[in-house]
C-alpha atoms as a PDB file:
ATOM      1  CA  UNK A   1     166.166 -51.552  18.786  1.00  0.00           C
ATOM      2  CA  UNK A   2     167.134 -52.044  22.150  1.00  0.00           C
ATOM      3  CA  UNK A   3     170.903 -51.542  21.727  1.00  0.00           C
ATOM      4  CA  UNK A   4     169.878 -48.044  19.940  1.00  0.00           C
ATOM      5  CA  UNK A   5     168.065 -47.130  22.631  1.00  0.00           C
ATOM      6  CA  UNK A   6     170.978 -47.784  25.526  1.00  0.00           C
ATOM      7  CA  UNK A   7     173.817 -46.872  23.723  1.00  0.00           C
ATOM      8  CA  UNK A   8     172.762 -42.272  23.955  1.00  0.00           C
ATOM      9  CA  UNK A   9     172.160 -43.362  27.912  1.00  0.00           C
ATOM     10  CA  UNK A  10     175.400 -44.968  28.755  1.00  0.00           C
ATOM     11  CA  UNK A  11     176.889 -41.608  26.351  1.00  0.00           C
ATOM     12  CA  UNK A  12     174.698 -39.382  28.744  1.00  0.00           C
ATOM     13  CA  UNK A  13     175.620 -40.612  32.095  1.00  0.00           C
ATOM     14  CA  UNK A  14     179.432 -41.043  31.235  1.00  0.00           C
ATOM     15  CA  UNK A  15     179.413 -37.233  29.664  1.00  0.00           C
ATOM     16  CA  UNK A  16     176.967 -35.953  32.488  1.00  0.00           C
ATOM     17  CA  UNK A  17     179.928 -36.845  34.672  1.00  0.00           C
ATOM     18  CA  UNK A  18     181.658 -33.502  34.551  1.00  0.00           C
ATOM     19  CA  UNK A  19     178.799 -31.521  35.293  1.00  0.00           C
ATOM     20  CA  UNK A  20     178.200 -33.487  38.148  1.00  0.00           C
ATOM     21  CA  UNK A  21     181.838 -33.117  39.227  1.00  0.00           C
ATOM     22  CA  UNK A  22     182.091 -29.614  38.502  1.00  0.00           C
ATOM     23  CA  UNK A  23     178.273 -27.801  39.258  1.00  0.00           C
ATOM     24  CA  UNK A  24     176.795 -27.489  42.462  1.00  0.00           C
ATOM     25  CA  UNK A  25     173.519 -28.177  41.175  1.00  0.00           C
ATOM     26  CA  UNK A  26     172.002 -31.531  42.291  1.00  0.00           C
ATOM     27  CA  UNK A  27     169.293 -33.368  40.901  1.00  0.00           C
ATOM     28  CA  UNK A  28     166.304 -32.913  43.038  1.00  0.00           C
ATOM     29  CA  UNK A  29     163.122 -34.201  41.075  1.00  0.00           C
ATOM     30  CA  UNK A  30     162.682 -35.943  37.426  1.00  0.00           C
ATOM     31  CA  UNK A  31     159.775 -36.685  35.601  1.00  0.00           C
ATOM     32  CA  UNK A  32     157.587 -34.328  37.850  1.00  0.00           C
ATOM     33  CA  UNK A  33     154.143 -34.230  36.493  1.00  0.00           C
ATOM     34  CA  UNK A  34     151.785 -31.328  36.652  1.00  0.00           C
ATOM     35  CA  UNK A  35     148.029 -32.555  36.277  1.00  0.00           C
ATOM     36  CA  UNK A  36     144.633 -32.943  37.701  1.00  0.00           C
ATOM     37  CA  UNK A  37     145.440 -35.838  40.833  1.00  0.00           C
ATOM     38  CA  UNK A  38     149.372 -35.407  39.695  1.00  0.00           C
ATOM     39  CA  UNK A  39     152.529 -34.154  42.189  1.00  0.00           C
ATOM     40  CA  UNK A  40     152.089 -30.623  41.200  1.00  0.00           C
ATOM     41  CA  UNK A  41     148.476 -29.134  40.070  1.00  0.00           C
ATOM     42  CA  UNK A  42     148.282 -28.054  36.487  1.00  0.00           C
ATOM     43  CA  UNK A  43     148.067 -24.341  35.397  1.00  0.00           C
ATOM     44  CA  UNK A  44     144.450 -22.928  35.496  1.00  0.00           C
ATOM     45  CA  UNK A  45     144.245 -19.809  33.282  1.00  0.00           C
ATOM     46  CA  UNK A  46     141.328 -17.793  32.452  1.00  0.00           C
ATOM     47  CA  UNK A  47     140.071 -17.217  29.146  1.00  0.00           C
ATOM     48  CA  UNK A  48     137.363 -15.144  29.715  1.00  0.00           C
ATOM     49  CA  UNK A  49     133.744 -16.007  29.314  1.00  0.00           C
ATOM     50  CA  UNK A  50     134.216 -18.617  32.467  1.00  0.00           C
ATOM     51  CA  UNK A  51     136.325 -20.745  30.814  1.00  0.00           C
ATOM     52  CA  UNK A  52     139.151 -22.087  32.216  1.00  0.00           C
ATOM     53  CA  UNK A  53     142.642 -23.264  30.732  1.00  0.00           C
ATOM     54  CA  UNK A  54     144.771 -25.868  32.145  1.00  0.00           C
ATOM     55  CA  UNK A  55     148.050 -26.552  30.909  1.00  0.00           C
ATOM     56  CA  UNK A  56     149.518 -30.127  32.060  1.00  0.00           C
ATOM     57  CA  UNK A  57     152.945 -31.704  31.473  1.00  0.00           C
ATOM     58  CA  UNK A  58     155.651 -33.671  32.405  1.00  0.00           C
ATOM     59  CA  UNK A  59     159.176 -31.776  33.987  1.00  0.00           C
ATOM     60  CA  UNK A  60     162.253 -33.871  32.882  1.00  0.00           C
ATOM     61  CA  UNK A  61     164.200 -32.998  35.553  1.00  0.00           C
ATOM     62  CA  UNK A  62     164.760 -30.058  38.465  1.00  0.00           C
ATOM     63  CA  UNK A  63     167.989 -29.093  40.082  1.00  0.00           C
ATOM     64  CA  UNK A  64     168.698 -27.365  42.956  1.00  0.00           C
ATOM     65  CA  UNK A  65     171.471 -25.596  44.351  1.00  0.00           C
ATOM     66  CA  UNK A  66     172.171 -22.900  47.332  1.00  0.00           C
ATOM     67  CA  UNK A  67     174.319 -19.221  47.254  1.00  0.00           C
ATOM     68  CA  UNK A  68     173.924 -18.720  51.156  1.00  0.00           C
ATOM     69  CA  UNK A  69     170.711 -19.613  52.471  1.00  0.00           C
ATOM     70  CA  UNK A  70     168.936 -18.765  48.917  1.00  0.00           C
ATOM     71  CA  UNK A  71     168.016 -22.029  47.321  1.00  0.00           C
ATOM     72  CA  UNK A  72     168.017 -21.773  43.588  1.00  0.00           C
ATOM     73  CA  UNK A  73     166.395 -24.104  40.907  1.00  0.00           C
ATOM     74  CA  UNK A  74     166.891 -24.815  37.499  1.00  0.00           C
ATOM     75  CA  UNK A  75     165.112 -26.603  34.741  1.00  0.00           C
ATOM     76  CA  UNK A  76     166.515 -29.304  32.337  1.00  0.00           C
ATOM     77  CA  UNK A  77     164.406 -30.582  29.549  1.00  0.00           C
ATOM     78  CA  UNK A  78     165.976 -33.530  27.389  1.00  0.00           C
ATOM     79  CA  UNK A  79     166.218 -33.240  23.598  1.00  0.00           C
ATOM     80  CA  UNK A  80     166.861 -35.877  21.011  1.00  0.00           C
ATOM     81  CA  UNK A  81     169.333 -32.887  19.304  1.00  0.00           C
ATOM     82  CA  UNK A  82     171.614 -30.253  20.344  1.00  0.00           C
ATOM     83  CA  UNK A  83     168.966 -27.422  20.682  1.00  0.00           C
ATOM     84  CA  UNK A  84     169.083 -23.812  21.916  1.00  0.00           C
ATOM     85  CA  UNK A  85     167.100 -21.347  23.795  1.00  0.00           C
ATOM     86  CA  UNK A  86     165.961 -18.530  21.901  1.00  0.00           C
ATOM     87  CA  UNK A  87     164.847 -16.255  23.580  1.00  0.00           C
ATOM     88  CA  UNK A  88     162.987 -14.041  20.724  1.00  0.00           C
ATOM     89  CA  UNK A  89     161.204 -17.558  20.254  1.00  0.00           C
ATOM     90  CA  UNK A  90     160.033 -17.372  23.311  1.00  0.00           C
ATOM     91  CA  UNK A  91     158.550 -13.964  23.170  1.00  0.00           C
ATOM     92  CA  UNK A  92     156.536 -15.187  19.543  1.00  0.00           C
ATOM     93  CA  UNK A  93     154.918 -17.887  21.305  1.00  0.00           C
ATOM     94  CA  UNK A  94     157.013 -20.052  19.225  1.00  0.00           C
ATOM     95  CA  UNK A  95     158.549 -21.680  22.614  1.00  0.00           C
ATOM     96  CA  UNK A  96     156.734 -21.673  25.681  1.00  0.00           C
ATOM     97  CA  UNK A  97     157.413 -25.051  26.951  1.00  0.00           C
ATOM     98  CA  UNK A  98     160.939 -23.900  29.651  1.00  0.00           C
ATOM     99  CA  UNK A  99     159.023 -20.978  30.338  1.00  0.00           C
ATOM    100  CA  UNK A 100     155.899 -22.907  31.756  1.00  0.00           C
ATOM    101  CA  UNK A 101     157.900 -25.180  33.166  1.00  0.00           C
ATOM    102  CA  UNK A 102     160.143 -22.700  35.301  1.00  0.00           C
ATOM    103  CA  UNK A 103     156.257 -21.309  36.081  1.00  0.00           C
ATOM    104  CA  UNK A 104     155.255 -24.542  37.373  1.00  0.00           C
ATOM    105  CA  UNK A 105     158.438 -24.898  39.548  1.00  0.00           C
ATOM    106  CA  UNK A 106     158.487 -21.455  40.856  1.00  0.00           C
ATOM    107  CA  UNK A 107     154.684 -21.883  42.005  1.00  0.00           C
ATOM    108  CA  UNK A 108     154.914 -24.790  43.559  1.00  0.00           C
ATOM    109  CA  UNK A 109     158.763 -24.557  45.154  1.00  0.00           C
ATOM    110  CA  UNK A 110     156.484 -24.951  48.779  1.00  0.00           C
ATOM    111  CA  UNK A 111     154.814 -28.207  47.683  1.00  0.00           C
ATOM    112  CA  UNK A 112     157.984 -30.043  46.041  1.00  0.00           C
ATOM    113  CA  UNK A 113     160.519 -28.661  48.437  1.00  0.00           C
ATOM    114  CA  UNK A 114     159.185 -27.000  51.973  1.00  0.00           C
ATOM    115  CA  UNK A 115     160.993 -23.868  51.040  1.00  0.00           C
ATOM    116  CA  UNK A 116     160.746 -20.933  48.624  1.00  0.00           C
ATOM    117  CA  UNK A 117     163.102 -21.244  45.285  1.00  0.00           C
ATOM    118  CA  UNK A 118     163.863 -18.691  42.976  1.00  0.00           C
ATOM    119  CA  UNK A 119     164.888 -19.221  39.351  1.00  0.00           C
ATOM    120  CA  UNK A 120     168.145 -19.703  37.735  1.00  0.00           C
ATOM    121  CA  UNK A 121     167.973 -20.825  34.576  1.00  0.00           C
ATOM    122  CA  UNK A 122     166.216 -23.513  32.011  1.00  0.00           C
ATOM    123  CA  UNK A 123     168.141 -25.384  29.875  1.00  0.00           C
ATOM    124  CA  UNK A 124     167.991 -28.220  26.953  1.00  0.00           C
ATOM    125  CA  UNK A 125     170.171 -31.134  27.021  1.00  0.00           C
ATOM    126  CA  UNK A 126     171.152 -33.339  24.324  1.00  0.00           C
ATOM    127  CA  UNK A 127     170.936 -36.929  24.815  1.00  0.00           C
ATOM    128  CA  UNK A 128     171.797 -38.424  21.539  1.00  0.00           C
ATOM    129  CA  UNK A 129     174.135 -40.987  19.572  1.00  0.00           C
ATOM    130  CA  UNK A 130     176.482 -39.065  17.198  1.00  0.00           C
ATOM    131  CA  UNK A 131     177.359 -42.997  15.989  1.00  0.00           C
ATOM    132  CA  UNK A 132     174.620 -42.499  14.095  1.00  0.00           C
ATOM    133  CA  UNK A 133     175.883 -39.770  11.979  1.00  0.00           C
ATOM    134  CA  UNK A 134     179.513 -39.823  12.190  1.00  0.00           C
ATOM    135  CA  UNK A 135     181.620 -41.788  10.350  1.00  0.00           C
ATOM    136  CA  UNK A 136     183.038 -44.698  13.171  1.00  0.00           C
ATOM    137  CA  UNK A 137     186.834 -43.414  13.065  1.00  0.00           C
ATOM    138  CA  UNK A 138     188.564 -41.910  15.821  1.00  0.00           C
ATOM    139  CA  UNK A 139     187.550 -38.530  15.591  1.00  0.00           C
ATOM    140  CA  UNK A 140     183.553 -39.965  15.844  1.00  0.00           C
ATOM    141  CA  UNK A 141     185.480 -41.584  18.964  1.00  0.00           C
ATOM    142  CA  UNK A 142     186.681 -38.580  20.488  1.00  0.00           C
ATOM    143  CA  UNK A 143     183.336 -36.604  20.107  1.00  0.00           C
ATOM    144  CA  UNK A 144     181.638 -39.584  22.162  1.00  0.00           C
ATOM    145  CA  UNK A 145     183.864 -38.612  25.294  1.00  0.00           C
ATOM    146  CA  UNK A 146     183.375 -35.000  24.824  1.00  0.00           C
ATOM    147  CA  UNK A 147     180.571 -33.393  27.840  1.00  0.00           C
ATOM    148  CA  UNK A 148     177.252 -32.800  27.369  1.00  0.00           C
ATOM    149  CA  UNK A 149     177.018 -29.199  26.572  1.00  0.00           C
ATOM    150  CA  UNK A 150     173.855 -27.077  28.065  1.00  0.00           C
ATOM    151  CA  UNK A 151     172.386 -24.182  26.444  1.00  0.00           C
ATOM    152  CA  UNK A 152     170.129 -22.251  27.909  1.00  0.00           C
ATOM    153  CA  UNK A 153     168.903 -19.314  29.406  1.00  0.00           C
ATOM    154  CA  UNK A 154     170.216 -18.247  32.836  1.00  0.00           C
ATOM    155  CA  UNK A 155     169.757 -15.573  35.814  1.00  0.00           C
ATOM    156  CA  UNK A 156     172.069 -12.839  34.951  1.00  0.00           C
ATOM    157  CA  UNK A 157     173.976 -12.618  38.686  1.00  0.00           C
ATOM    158  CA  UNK A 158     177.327 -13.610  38.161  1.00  0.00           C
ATOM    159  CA  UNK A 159     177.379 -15.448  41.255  1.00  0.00           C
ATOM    160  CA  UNK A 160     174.552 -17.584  40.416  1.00  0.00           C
ATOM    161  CA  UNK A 161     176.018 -18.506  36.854  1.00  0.00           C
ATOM    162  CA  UNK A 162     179.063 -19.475  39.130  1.00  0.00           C
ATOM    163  CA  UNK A 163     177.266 -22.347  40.590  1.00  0.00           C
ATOM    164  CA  UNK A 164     176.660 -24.150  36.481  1.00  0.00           C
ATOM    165  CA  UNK A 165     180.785 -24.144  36.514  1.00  0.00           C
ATOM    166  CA  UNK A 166     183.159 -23.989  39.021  1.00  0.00           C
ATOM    167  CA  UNK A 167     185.533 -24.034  36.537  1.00  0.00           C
ATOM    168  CA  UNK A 168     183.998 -20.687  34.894  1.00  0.00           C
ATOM    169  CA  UNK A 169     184.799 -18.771  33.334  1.00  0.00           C
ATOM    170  CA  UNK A 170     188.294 -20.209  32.233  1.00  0.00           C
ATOM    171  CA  UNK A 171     186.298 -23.371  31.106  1.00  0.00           C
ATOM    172  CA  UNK A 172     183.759 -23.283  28.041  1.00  0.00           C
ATOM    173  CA  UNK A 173     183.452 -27.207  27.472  1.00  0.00           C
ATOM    174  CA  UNK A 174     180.102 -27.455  29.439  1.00  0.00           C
ATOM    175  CA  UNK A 175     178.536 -24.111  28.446  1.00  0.00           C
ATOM    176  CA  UNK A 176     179.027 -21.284  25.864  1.00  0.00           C
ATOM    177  CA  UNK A 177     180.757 -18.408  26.882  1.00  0.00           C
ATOM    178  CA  UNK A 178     179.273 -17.047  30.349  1.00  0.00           C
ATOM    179  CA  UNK A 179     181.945 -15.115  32.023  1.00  0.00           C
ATOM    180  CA  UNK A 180     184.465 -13.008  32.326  1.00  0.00           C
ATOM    181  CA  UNK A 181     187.420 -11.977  35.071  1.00  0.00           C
ATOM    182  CA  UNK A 182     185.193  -9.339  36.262  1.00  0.00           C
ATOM    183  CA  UNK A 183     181.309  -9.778  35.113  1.00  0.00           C
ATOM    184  CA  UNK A 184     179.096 -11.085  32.359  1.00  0.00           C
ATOM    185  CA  UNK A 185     179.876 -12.142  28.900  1.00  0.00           C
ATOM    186  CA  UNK A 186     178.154  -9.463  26.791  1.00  0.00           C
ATOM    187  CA  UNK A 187     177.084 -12.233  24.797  1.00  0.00           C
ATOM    188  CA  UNK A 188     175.860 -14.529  27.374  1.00  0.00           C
ATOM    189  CA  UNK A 189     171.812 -15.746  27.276  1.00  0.00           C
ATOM    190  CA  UNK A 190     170.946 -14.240  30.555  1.00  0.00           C
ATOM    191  CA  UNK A 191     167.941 -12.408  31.648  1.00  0.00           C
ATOM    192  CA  UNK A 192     167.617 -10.121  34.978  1.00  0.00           C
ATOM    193  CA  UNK A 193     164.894 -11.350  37.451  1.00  0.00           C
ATOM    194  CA  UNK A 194     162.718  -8.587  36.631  1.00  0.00           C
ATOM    195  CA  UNK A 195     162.410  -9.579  32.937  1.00  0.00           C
ATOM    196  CA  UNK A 196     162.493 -13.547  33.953  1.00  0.00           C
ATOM    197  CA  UNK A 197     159.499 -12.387  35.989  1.00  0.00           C
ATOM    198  CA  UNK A 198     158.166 -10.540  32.559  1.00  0.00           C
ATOM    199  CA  UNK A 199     158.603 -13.436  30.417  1.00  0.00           C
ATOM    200  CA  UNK A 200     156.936 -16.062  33.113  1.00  0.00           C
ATOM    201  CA  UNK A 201     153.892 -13.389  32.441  1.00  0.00           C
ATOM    202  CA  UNK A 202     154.257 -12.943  28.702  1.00  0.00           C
ATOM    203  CA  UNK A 203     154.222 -16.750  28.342  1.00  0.00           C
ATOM    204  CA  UNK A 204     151.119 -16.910  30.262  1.00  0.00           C
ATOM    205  CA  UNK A 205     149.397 -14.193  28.403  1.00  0.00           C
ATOM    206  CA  UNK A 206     150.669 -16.002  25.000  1.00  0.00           C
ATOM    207  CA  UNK A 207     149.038 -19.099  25.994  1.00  0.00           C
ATOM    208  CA  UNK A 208     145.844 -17.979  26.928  1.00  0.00           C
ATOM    209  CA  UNK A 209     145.778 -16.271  23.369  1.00  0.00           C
ATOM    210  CA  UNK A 210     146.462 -19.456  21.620  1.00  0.00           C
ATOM    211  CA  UNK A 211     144.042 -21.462  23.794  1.00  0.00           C
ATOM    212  CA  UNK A 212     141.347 -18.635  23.037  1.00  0.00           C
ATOM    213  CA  UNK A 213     142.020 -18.944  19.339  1.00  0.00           C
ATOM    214  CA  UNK A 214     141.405 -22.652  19.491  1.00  0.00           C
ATOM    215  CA  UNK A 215     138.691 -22.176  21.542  1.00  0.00           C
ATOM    216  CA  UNK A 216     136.931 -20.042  19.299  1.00  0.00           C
ATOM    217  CA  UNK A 217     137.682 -22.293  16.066  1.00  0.00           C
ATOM    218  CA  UNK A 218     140.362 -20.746  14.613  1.00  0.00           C
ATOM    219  CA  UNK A 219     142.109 -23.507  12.327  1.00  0.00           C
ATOM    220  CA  UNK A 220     143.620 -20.946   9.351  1.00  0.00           C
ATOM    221  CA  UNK A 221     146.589 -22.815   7.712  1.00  0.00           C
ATOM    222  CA  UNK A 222     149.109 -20.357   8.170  1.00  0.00           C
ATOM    223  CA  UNK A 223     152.599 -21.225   9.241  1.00  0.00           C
ATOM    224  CA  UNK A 224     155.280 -19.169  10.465  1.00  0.00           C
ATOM    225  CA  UNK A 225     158.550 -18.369   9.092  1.00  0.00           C
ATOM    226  CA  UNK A 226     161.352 -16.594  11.318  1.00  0.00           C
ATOM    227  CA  UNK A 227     164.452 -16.000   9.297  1.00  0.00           C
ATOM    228  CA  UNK A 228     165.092 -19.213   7.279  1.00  0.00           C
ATOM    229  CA  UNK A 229     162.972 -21.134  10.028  1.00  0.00           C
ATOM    230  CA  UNK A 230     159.476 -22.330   8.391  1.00  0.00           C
ATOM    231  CA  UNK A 231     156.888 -24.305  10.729  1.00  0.00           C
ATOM    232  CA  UNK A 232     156.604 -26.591   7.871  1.00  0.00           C
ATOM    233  CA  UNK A 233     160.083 -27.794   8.145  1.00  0.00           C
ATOM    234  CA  UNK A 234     158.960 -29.892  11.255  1.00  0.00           C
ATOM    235  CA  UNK A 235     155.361 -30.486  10.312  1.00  0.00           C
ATOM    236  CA  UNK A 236     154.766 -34.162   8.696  1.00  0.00           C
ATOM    237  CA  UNK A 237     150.792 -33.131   8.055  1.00  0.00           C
ATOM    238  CA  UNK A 238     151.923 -31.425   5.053  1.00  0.00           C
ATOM    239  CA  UNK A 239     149.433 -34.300   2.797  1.00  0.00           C
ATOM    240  CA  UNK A 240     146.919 -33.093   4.887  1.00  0.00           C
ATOM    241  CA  UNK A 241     146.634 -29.539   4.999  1.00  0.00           C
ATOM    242  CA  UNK A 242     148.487 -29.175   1.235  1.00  0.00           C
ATOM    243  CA  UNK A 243     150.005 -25.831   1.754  1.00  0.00           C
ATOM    244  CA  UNK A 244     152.720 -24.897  -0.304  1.00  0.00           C
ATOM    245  CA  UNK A 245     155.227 -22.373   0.577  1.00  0.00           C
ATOM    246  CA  UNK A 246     155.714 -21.600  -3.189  1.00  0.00           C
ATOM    247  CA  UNK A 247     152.313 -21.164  -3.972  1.00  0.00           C
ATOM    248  CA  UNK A 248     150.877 -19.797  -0.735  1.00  0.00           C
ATOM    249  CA  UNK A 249     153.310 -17.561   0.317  1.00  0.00           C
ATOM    250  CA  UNK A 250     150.799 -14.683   1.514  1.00  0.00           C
ATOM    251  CA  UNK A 251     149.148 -17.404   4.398  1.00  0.00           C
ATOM    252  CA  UNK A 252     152.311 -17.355   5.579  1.00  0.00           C
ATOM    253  CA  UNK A 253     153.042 -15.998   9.237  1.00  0.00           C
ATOM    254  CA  UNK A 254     156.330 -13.558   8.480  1.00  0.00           C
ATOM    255  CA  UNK A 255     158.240 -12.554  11.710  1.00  0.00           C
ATOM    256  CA  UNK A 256     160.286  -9.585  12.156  1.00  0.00           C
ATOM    257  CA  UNK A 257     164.054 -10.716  13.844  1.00  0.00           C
ATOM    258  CA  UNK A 258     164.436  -8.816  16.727  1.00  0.00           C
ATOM    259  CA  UNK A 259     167.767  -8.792  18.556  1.00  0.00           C
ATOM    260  CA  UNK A 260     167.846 -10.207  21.813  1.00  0.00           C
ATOM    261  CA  UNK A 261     168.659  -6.539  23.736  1.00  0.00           C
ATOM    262  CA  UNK A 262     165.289  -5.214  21.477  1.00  0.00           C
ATOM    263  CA  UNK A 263     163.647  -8.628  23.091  1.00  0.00           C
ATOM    264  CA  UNK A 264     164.807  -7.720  26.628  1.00  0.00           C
ATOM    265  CA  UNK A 265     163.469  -4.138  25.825  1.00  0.00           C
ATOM    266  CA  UNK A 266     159.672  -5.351  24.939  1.00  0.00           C
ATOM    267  CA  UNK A 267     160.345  -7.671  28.444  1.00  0.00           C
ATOM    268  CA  UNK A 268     160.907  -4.410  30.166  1.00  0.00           C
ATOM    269  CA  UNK A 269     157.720  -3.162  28.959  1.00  0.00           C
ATOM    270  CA  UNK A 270     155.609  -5.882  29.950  1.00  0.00           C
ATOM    271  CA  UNK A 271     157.469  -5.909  33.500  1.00  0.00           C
ATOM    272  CA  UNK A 272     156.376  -2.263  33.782  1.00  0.00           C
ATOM    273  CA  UNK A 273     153.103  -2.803  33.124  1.00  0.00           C
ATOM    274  CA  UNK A 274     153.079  -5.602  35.761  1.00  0.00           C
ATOM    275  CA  UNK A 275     154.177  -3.448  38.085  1.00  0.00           C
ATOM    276  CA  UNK A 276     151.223  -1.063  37.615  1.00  0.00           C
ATOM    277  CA  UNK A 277     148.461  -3.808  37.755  1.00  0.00           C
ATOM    278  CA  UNK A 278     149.860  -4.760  41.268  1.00  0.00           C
END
């Protein structure tokens, strides 16, 4: 047990080596905790009625970096598996945890820093032993010395994205495709400020609904399915709640895809409407 457990560190520090090399990110904070007597305060949302939501955690890790006197932050939450950021997840309420996170960060930038820090992106990172499910030749050898890559969603100002890479955009090892010569990858996960902005509220808003729901007893068994995803895939309560996709397929929570620009749209939306309340 204990050599299982060393062996995806010593892969993640000797991998994290380019990035350090290469970004000028630095690690500022890790294992922040937001929570009643914690570092940071938790979140305190209102449900109506009086009541009062808070949302606690645990940040993996914060990094800072500066364009000029602008101090910029991003968030890195470690995964057992090579995981993306979707962003149409996030707008279902399927994904909220970057999203609060970034909240938490961008709220309390005064507290953990003495300065103001705007957001730049939130990203997963793998920390995992391919060992155990590669076949031990040389090509399983060659994949242990490859970088960490992060995906993630960033700020979309090219000189921003600069700072992940300073090898962009000629170099795709570390992240998927981000740049070009001149501008943006069309096909690059990156959100304006405005519609980061929009999103930090939408999240918000989607929590308090799910909070309210359990607040008010909702406990329907009703999963989700988005494209081939199903909820039950990950669920091992299956014995207890007995549903069965075959049999039940009516309980079952059917999302619409949406593509990401139709996502960005809906942000724009909700940004307006932001605007108006203020």
């Amino acid at each position: 047990m204990r050599g299982t457990c060393l062996r995806p560190k010593v892969r993640d520090r000797r991998c994290a080596y380019e990035h350090d090399v290469r970004s000028a990110y630095k690690t500022a904070e890790t294992e922040v905790l937001f929570d009643e007597g914690a570092t940071l305060p938790p979140i305190s949302i209102r449900l109506g009625d009086g009541e009062l939501l808070k949302i606690r955690g645990r940040i993996d890790r914060i990094d800072l970096a500066f364009l000029g006197e602008r101090m910029y932050f991003r968030v890195i939450d470690y995964k057992s598996r090579p995981r993306a950021v979707d962003l149409l997840r996030m707008y279902l309420g399927l994904s909220l945890q970057l999203p609060v996170y970034a909240h938490v960060i961008e709220a309390a930038s005064e507290a953990l820093f003495h300065a103001p820090s705007q957001f730049a992106g939130m990203y997963y990172v793998p920390v995992y032993d391919p060992l155990s499910e590669l076949k031990r030749d040389e090509e399983a050898a060659l994949s242990l010395r490859k970088p960490i890559r992060f995906r993630g969603l960033g700020l979309a100002n090219r000189d921003v994205l600069q700072l992940l890479d300073r090898n962009l955009p000629a170099a795709k090892d570390l992240f998927p495709q981000m740049l070009t010569k001149t501008g943006i990858h069309t096909n690059a996960m990156v959100v304006s400020a405005e519609v980061w902005r929009a999103l930090r509220e939408h999240t918000l808003k989607k929590a308090s609904e799910l909070a309210r729901s359990m607040v008010d007893g909702v406990t329907a068994i009703a999963p989700y399915q988005l494209k081939q995803e199903r909820a039950c895939q990950n669920c091992n309560l299956q014995s207890v709640c007995q549903f069965e996709a075959h049999f039940d397929e009516r309980q079952m929570r059917v999302f619409k895809s949406i593509a990401k620009d139709d996502v960005i749209a809906q942000l724009n939306v909700v940004a307006l409407d932001v605007r108006e309340v203020q």
